[in-house]
Structure formats: C-alpha cells, structure tokens
Protein backbone atom coordinates (compact mmCIF):
# COMPACT_ATOMS: atom_id res chain seq x y z
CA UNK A 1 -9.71 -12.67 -2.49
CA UNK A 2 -11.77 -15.66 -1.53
CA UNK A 3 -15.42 -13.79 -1.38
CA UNK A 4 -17.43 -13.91 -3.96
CA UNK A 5 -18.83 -10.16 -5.14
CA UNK A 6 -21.62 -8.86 -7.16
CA UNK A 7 -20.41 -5.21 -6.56
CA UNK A 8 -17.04 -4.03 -8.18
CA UNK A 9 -16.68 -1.15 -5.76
CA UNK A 10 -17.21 -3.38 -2.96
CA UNK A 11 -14.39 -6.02 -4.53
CA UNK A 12 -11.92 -3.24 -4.76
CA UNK A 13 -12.66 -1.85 -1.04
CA UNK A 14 -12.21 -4.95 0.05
CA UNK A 15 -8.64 -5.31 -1.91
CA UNK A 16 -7.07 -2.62 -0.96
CA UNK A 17 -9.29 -0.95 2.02
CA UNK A 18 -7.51 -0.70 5.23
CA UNK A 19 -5.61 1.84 7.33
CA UNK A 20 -2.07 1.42 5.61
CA UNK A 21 -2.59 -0.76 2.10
CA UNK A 22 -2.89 2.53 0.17
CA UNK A 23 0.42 3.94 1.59
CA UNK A 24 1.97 0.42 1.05
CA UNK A 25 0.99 0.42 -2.27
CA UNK A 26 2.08 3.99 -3.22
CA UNK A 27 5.55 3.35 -2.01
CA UNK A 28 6.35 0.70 -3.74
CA UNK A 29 5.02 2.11 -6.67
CA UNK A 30 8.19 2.76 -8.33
CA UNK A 31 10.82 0.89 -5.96
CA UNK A 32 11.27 -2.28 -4.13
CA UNK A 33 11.84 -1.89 -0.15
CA UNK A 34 12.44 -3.70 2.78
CA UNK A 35 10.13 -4.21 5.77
CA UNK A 36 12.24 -1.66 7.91
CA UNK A 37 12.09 1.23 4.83
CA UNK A 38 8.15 0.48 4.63
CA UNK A 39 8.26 1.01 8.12
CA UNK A 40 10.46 3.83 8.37
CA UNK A 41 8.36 5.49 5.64
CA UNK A 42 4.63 4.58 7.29
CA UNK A 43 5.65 5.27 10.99
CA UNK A 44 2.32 5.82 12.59
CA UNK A 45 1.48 1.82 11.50
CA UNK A 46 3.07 -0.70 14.79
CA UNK A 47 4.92 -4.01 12.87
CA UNK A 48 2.46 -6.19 13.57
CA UNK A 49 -0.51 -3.73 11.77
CA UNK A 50 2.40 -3.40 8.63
CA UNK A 51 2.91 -6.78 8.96
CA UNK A 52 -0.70 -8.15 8.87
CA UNK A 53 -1.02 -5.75 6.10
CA UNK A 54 1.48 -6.77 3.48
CA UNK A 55 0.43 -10.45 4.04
CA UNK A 56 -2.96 -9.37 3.02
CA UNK A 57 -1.58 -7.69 0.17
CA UNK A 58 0.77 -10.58 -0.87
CA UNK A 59 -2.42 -13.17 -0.18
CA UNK A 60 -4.75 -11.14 -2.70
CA UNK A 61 -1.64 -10.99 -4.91
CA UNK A 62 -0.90 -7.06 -5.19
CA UNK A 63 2.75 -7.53 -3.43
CA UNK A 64 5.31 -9.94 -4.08
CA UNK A 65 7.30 -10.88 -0.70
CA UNK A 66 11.04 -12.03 -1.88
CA UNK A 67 12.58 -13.86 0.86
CA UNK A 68 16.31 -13.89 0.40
CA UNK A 69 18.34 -17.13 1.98
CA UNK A 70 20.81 -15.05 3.83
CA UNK A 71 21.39 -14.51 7.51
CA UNK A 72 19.71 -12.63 9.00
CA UNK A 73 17.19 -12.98 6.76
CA UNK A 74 16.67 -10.48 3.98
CA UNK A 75 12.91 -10.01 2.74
CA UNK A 76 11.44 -7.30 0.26
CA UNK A 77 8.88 -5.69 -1.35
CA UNK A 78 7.17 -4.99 -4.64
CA UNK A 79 4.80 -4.66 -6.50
CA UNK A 80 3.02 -7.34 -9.10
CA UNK A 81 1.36 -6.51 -12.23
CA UNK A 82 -2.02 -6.25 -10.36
CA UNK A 83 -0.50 -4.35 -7.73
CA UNK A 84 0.52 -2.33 -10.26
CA UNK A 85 -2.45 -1.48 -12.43
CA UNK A 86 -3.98 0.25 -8.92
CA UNK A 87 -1.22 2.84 -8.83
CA UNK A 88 -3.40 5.30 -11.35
CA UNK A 89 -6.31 4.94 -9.19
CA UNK A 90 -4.16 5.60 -6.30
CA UNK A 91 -2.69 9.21 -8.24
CA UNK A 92 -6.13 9.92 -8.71
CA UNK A 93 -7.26 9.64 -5.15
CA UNK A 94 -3.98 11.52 -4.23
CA UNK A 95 -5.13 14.57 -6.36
CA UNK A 96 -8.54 14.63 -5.23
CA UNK A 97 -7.50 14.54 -1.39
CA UNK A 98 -4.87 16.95 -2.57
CA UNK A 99 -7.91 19.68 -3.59
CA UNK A 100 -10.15 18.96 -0.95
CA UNK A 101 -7.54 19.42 1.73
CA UNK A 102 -6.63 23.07 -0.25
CA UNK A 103 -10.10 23.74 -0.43
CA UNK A 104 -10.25 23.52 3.55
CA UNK A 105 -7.07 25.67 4.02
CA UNK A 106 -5.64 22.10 5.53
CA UNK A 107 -1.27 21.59 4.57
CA UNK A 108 -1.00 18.19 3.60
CA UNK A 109 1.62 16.36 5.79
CA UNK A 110 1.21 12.36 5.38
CA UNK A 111 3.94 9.98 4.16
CA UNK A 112 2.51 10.22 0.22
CA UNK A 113 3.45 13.95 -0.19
CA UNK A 114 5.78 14.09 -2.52
C-alpha cells in the first residue's frame, strides 16, 4: 500500500476491495493452494483477473507467493499474518450477506458457502 490515507475504511477498501480478493482470501484461510485450486475454486475470475489479483495481494503483503525450483514450476499460496488477521472480518461479512440473502428468500450459491 503506497497511498497515504486519512480514512481507515478507505485504507482497508483499498486492501482488499476488488472482485475476487475476498474469495482469495477466504480460501486460503485455513490451507495453502496452488494457482490451478484457486482457480478451480473461483471459476467465474479469467487467469489473468486471478492473477493480477494475488500479485496485488502479495504486493500489499496479505499473501505469500512460494515459488518452488522444480520443473514445471510449482508456485503456492497462503496466507501471512496480516492476511490473516482479515479472516474475522471476512466471517463477519459472510454472516451478514448470509442474513440479508435469507431475508430476501435468495439460496446462497457462491464459492464461500461452506
């Protein structure tokens, strides 16, 4: 994050704000995976959304990228510490969306439905 903010709320949008960096986030909340698995999992993003993505994740330090020296090359996915510390703010936004969906007679059916 090279802005510099006066608003927190606007700091964390920025963070973590986008089309797929929740989803990325919640799935590697309690595993490590491999750019095919993320993509497998998050199928409506293309590879080059998933990929821009995680390298804005890794930049602002929520994902660590592992890049294994192995051919063909073997590259995962996890979480860091910060990366981390989001997940209960992510469980909370689940269980909110979770009730307001319920409250609209809508069935959940995205990729964080556990």
């Amino acid at each position: 994050m090279n802005k510099s903010y006066i608003c927190p709320v606007e700091a964390t949008l920025d963070l973590v704000g986008g089309k797929y960096k929740p989803l990325i986030l919640w799935h590697l909340s309690d595993k490590t995976l491999r750019f095919n698995e993320l993509q497998k999992i998050i199928s409506s993003a293309t590879a080059k959304m998933l990929t821009q993505q995680l390298r804005e994740l890794e930049k602002d330090g929520m994902i660590h990228r592992e890049v294994y020296p192995v051919v063909p090359p073997k590259v995962e996915y996890s979480l860091t510490p910060l990366g981390k510390s989001f997940i209960p703010i992510l469980s909370q936004m689940y269980d909110w969306g979770l009730e307001y969906l319920k409250n609209k007679n809508i069935c959940p059916n995205c990729s964080m439905v556990e």
